[in-house]
Protein backbone atom coordinates (compact mmCIF):
# COMPACT_ATOMS: atom_id res chain seq x y z
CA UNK A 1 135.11 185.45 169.22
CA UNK A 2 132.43 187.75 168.85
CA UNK A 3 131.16 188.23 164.89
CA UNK A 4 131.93 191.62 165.03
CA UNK A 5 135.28 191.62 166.05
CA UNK A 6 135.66 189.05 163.24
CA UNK A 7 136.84 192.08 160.66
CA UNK A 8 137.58 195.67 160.39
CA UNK A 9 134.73 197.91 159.96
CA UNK A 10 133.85 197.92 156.42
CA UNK A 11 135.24 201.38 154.80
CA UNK A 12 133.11 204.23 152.38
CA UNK A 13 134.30 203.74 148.21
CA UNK A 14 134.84 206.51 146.74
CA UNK A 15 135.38 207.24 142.97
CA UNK A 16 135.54 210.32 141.80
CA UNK A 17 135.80 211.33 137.69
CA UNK A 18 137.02 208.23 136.54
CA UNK A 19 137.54 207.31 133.54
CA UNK A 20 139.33 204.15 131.89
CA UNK A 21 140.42 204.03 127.63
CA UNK A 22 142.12 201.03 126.05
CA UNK A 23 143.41 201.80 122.76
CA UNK A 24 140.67 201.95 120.43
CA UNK A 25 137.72 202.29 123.00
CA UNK A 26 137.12 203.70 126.36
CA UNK A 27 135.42 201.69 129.11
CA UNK A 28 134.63 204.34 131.46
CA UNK A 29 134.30 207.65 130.67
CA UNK A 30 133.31 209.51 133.89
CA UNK A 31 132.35 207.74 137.21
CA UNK A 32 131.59 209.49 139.95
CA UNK A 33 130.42 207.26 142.45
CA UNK A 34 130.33 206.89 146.64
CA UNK A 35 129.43 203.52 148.52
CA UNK A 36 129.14 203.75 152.46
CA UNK A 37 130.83 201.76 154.30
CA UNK A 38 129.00 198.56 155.74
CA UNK A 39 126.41 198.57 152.73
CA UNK A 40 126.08 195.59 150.23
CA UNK A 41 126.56 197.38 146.56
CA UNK A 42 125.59 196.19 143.22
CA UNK A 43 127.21 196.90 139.54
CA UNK A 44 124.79 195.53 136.96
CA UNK A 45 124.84 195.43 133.61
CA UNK A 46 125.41 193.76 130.33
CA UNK A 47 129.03 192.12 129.31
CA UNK A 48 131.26 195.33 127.99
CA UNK A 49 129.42 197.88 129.91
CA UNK A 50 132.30 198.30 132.29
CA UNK A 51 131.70 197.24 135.53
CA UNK A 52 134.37 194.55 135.37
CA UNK A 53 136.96 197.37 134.52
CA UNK A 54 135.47 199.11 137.73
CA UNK A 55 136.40 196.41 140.09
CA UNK A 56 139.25 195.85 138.13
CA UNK A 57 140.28 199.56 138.83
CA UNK A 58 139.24 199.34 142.75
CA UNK A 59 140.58 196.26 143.10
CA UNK A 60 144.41 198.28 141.73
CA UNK A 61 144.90 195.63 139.07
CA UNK A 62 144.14 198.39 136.62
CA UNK A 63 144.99 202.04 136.65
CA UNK A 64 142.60 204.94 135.89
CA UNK A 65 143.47 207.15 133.09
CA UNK A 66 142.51 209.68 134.98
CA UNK A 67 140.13 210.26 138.19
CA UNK A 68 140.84 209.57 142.38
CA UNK A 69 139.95 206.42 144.16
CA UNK A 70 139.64 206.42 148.18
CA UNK A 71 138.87 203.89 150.74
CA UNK A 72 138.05 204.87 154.16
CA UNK A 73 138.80 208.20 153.06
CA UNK A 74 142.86 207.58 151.69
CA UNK A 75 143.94 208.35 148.20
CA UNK A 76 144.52 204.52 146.67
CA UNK A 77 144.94 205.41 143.70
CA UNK A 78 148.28 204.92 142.83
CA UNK A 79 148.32 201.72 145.80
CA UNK A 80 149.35 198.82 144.43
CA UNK A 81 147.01 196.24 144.64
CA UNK A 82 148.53 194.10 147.73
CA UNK A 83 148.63 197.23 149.57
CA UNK A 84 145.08 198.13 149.53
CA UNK A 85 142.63 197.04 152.12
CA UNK A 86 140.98 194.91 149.66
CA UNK A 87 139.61 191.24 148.89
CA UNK A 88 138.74 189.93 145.91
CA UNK A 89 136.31 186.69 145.31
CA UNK A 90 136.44 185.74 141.60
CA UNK A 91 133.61 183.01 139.88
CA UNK A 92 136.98 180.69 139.26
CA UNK A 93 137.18 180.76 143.38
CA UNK A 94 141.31 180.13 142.37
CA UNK A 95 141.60 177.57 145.46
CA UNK A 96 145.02 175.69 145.79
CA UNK A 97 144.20 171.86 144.81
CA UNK A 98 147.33 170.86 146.92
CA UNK A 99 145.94 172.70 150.42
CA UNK A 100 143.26 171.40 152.81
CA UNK A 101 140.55 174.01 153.07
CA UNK A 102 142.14 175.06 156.55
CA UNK A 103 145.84 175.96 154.73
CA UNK A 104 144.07 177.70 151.64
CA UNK A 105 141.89 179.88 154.50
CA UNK A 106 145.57 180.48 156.26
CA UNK A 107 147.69 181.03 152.96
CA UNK A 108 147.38 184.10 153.28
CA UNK A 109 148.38 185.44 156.89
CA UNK A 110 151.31 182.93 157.02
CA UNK A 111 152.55 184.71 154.37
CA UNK A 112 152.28 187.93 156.03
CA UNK A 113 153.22 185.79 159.34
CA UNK A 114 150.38 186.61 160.99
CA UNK A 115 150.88 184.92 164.65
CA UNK A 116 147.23 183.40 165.17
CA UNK A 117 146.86 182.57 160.84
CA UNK A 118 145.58 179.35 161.97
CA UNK A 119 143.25 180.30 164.44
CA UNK A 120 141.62 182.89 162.61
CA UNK A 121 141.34 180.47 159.55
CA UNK A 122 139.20 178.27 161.58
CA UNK A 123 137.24 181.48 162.99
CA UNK A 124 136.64 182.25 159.34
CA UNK A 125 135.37 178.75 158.50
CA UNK A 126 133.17 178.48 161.22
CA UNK A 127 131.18 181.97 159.89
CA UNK A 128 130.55 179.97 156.41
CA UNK A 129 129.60 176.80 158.40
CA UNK A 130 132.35 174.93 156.72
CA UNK A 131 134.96 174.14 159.58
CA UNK A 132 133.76 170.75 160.11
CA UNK A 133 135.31 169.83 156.98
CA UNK A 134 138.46 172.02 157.17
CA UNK A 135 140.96 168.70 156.63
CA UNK A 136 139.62 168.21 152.43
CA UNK A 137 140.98 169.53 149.44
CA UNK A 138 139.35 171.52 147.28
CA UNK A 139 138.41 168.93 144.47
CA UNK A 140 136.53 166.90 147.64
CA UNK A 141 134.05 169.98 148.00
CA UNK A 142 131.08 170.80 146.12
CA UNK A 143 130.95 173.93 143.80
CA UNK A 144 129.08 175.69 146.41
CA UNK A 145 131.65 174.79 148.93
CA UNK A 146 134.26 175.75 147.33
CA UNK A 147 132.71 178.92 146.74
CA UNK A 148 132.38 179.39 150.23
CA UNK A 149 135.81 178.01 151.18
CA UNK A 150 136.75 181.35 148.34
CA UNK A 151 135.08 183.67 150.78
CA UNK A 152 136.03 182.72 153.86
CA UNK A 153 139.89 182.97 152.25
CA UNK A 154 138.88 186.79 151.61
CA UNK A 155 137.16 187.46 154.74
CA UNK A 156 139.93 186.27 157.05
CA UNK A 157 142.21 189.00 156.05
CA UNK A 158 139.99 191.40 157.77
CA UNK A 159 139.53 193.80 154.58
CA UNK A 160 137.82 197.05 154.45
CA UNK A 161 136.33 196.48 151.06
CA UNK A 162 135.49 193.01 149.70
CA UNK A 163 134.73 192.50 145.91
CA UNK A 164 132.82 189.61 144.17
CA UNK A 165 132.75 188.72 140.90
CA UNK A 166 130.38 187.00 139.30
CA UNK A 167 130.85 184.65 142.60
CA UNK A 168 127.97 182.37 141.92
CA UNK A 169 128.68 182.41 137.87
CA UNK A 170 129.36 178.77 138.45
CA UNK A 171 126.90 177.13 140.25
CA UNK A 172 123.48 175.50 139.13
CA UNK A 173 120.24 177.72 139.59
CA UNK A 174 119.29 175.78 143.17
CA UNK A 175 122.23 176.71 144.31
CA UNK A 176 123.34 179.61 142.99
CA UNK A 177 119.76 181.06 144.63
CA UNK A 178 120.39 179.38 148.22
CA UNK A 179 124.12 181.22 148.28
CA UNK A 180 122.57 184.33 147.09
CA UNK A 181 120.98 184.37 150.74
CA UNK A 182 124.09 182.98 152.00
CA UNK A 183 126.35 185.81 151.07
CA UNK A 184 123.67 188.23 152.27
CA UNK A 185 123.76 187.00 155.98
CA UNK A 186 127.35 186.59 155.87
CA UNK A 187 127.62 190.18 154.99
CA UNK A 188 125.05 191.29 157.29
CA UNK A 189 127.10 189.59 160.39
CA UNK A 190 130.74 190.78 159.48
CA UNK A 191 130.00 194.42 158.59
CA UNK A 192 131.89 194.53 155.53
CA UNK A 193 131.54 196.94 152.45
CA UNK A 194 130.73 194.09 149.73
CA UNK A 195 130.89 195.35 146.20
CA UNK A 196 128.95 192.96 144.05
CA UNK A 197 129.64 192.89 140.27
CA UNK A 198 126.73 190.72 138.23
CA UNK A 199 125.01 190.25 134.30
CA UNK A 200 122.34 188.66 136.59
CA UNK A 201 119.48 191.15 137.79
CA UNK A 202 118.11 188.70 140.37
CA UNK A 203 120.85 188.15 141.84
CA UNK A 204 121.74 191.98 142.31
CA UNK A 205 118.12 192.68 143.49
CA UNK A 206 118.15 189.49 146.31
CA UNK A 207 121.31 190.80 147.35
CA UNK A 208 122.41 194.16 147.77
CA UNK A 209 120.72 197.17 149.33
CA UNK A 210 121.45 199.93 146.46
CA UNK A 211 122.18 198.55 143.05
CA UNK A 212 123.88 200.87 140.22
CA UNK A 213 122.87 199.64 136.59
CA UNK A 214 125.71 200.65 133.84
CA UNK A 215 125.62 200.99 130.23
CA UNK A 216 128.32 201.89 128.17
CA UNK A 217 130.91 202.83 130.54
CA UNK A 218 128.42 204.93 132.99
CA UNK A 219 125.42 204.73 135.77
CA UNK A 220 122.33 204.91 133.99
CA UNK A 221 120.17 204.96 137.58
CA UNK A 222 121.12 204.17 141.39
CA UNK A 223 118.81 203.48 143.96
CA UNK A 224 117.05 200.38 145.76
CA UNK A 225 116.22 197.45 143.73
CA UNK A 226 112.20 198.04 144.37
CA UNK A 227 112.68 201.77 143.63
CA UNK A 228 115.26 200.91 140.14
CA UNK A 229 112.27 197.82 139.40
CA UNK A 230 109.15 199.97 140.12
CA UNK A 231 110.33 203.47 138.51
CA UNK A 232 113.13 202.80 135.97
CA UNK A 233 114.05 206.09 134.33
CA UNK A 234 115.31 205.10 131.03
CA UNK A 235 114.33 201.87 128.63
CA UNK A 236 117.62 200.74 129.02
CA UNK A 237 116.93 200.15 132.79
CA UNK A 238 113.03 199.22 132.29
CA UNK A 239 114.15 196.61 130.05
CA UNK A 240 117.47 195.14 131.91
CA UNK A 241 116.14 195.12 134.96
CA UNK A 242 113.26 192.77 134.41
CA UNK A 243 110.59 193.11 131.84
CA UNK A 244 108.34 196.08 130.34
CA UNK A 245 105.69 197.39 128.14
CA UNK A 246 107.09 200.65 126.48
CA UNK A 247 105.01 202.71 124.25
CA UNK A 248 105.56 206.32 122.49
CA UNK A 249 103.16 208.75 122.40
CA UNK A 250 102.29 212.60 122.26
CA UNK A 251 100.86 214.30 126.10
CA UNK A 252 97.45 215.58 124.66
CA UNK A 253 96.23 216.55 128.28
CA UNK A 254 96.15 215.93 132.07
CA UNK A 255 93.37 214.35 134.03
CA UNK A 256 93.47 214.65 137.70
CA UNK A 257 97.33 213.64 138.90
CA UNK A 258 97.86 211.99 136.06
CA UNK A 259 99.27 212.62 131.96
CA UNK A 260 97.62 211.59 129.16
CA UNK A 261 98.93 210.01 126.57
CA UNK A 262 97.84 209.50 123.13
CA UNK A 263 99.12 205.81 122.11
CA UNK A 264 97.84 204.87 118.70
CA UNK A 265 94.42 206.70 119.02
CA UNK A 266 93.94 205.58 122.44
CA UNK A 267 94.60 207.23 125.61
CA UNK A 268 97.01 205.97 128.25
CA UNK A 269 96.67 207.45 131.85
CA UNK A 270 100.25 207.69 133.57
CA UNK A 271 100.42 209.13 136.98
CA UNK A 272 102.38 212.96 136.72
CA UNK A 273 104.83 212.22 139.82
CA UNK A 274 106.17 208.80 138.00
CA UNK A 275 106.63 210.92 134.56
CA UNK A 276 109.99 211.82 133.82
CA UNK A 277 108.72 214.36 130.85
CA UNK A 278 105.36 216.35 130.50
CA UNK A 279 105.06 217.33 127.08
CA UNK A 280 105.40 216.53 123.81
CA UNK A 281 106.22 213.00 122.50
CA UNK A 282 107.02 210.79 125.61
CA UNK A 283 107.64 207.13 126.38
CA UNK A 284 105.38 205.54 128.45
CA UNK A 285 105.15 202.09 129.96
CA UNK A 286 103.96 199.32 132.64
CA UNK A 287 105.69 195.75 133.80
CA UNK A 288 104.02 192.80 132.28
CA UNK A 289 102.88 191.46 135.96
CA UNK A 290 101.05 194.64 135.93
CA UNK A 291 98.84 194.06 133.26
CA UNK A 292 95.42 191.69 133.03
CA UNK A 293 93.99 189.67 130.02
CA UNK A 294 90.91 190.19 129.60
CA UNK A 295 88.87 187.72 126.75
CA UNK A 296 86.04 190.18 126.84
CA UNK A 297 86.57 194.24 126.78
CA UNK A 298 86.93 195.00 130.58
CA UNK A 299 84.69 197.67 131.92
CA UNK A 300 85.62 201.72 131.26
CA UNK A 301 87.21 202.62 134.60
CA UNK A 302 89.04 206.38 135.22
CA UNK A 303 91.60 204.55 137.54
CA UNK A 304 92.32 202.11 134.65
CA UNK A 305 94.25 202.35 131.27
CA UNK A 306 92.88 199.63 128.48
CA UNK A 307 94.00 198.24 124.96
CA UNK A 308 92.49 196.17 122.79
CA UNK A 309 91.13 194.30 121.01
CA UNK A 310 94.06 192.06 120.31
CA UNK A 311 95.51 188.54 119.45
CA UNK A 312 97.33 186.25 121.37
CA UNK A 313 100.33 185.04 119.40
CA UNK A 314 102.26 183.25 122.05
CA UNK A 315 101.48 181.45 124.95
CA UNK A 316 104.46 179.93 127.67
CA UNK A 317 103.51 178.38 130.71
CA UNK A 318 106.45 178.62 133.26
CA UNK A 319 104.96 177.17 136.21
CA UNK A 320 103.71 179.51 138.91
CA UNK A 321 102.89 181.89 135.99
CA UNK A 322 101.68 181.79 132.00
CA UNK A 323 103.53 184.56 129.55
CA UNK A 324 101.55 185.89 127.17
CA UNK A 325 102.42 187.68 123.54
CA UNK A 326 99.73 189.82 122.60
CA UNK A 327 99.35 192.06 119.38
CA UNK A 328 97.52 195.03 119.76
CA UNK A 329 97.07 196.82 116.26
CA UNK A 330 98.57 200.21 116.60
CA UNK A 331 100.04 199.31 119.92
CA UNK A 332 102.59 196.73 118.62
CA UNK A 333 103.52 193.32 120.42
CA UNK A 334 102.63 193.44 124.74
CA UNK A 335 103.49 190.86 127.59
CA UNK A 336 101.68 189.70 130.24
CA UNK A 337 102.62 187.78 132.92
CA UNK A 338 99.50 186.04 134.62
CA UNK A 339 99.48 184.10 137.44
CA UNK A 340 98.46 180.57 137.45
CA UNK A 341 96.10 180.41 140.12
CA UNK A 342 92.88 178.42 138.56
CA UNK A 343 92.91 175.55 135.75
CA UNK A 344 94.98 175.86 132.62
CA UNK A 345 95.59 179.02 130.58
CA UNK A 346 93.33 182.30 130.30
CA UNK A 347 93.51 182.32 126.48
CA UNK A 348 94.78 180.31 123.73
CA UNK A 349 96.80 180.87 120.97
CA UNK A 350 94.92 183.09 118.61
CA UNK A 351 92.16 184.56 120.87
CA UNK A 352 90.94 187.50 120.39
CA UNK A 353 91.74 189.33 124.13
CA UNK A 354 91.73 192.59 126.29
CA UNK A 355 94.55 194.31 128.46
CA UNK A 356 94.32 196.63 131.33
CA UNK A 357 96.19 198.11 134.10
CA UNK A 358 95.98 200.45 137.14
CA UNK A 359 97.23 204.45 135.94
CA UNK A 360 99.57 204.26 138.99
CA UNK A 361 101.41 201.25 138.17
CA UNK A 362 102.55 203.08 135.17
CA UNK A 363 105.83 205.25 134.68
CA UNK A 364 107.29 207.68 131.97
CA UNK A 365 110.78 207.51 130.85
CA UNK A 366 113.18 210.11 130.46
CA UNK A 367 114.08 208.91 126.98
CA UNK A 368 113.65 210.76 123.68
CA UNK A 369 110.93 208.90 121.91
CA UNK A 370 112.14 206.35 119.09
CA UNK A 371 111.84 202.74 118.07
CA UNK A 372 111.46 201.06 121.63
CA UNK A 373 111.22 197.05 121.98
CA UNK A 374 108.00 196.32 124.12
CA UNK A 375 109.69 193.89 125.95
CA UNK A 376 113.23 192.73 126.19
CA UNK A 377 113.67 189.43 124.96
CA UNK A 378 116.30 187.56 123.84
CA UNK A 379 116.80 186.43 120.05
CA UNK A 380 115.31 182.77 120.93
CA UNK A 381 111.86 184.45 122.30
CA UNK A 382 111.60 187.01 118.93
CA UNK A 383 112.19 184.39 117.05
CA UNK A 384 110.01 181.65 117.71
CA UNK A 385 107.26 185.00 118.56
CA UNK A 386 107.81 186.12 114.87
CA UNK A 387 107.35 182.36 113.68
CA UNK A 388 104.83 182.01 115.67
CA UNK A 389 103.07 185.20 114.95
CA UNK A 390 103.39 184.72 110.54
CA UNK A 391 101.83 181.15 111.37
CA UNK A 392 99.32 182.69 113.35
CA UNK A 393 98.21 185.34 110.33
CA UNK A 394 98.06 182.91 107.55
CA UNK A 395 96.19 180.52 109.56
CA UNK A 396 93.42 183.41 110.17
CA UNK A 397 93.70 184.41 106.24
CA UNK A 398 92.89 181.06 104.93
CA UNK A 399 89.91 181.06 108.04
């Protein structure tokens, strides 16, 4: 049987003004929000953001408070859940210990008495390269297995709309990376609308072709993973979704294409077409793989923005690249990833250092300006940075 006659053409979601409340909070307040059918779709975003509720909703095991959800075009809405051409894949996989793989694939169209439940069973194990071992149990199969066993369960009822997640919530890095790719093919081959819910932004950017980030119970930007990565509109977005330098400052001018922006004396270049605001106080920034460390002031360029001097106060090697801390009076705290591509570090812990970058790799944000972290790190990296930075200072005091 022919991949594509495997399952129904995948269907267009549609949600349109939802919004969710619990007593005592609401999780969504107004969604308005249209996936096409056949396209792999993201929800990212921090735990209580609401993108759980969202599948939850889609999925029918919760209701909206108010707002209209259609697949394929039909009002769901007030569909049960069993009655809606939908699949869910949860990060618990919820296989039947009891069942070979081939009668927890089947489970579900003997119910229904679907005549060929069987054969399509097999048909679905064969797509996730698993039939060979169709005669186990579940606790014979490794976590990525199983996992796949999960999907192949979903897939064989021939939904419209599949759902995942946190699918690979389980699994060890190695693997959890190799199914990313995994999922993506399968997708790719049986046409389905996958709706992908993840905390984890690599994950959403490997896998799915438009990725929506939510905070607090809305969209905060849609688009592309390389658009969302390269030209993140809030801080909120430039700092989930990877890594940034963010810095506040008033537009004194224009040069050329580009803004200038007055960042603690100096001034910081940022291309006019990536600015989000034009005047006034703005935010400003650049991704840390962006920037280069300089140990002596880099040359005055007009296609280049510069900082410094500064100090190093933390140094992490990671491998294929070295993360750098680096305190620029006036500018506050910056990171820089460098690639390791000679012998050892660049700098040391407590050089005295340079930063640059190219104006067009920088972006302005559409964000009032306020206190804005530099970077996004998690409590661990602040504080051994802050312990690391008051060691640092009375080290160079008693020098």
């Amino acid at each position: 049987m022919a991949v594509r006659e495997f399952a129904e053409r995948g269907a267009d979601l549609e949600l349109v003004g939802i919004q969710k409340r619990f007593p005592g909070f609401t999780a969504i307040e107004s969604l308005d929000l249209t996936i096409p059918a056949g396209s792999f779709f993201a929800l990212l975003g921090p735990s209580g953001c609401g993108k759980t509720t969202t599948l939850r909703l889609v999925a029918g095991l919760e209701e909206p408070t108010q707002g209209s959800i259609l697949i394929g075009g039909a009002d769901v809405t007030n569909t049960k859940a069993h009655e809606r051409p939908v699949n869910t894949v949860f990060q618990s996989y919820a296989l039947f210990p009891h069942m070979t793989v081939l009668e927890n694939v089947a489970f579900g169209l003997k119910r229904r008495k679907v005549r060929d439940a069987v054969s399509r069973a097999h048909d679905a194990l064969k797509l996730v390269e698993l039939d060979h071992i169709s005669q186990r149990r579940p606790q014979q199969l490794s976590g990525g297995q199983q996992q796949r066993v999960a999907l192949a369960r979903a897939i064989v009822n021939r939904p419209a709309l599949l759902l995942l997640d946190e699918p690979l919530g389980a699994l060890d890095l190695k693997l959890r990376r190799q199914m990313q790719l995994e999922l993506k093919t399968i997708q790719e081959e049986v046409g389905l609308t996958f709706v992908h819910v993840t905390h984890d932004q690599e994950e959403a950017m490997t896998m799915a072709d438009t990725v929506a980030v939510m905070n607090k119970g809305a969209i905060e930007q849609m688009g592309a993973p390389e658009e969302l990565y390269d030209l993140p509109r809030t801080a909120f977005v430039a700092n989930f979704l990877g890594q940034s330098n963010l810095f506040a400052g008033e537009v004194v001018g224009t040069s050329g294409d580009a803004l200038l922006v007055d960042v603690a004396g100096t001034r910081i270049a940022v291309p006019t077409a990536r600015a989000q605001r034009h005047t006034g106080e703005v935010t400003i920034g650049v991704r840390p793989e962006k920037v280069v460390l300089h140990t002596e002031a880099p040359a005055v360029a007009s296609d280049r923005n510069a900082l410094g001097p500064g100090r190093v106060i933390d140094v992490s090697f990671s491998g294929v690249s070295t993360q750098y801390l680096v305190d620029v009076p006036g500018a506050g705290t910056l990171l820089v990833f460098a690639q390791n591509v000679g012998h050892g570090p660049v700098a040391g812990l407590g050089a005295e250092v340079w930063v640059d970058w190219h104006v067009a790799h920088g972006f302005g944000l559409v964000d009032e300006p306020g206190t804005v972290a530099r970077f996004a790190a998690d409590d661990s990296t602040e504080s051994i940075a802050v312990q690391r930075r008051e060691a640092l200072v009375a080290e160079l005091e008693e020098g």
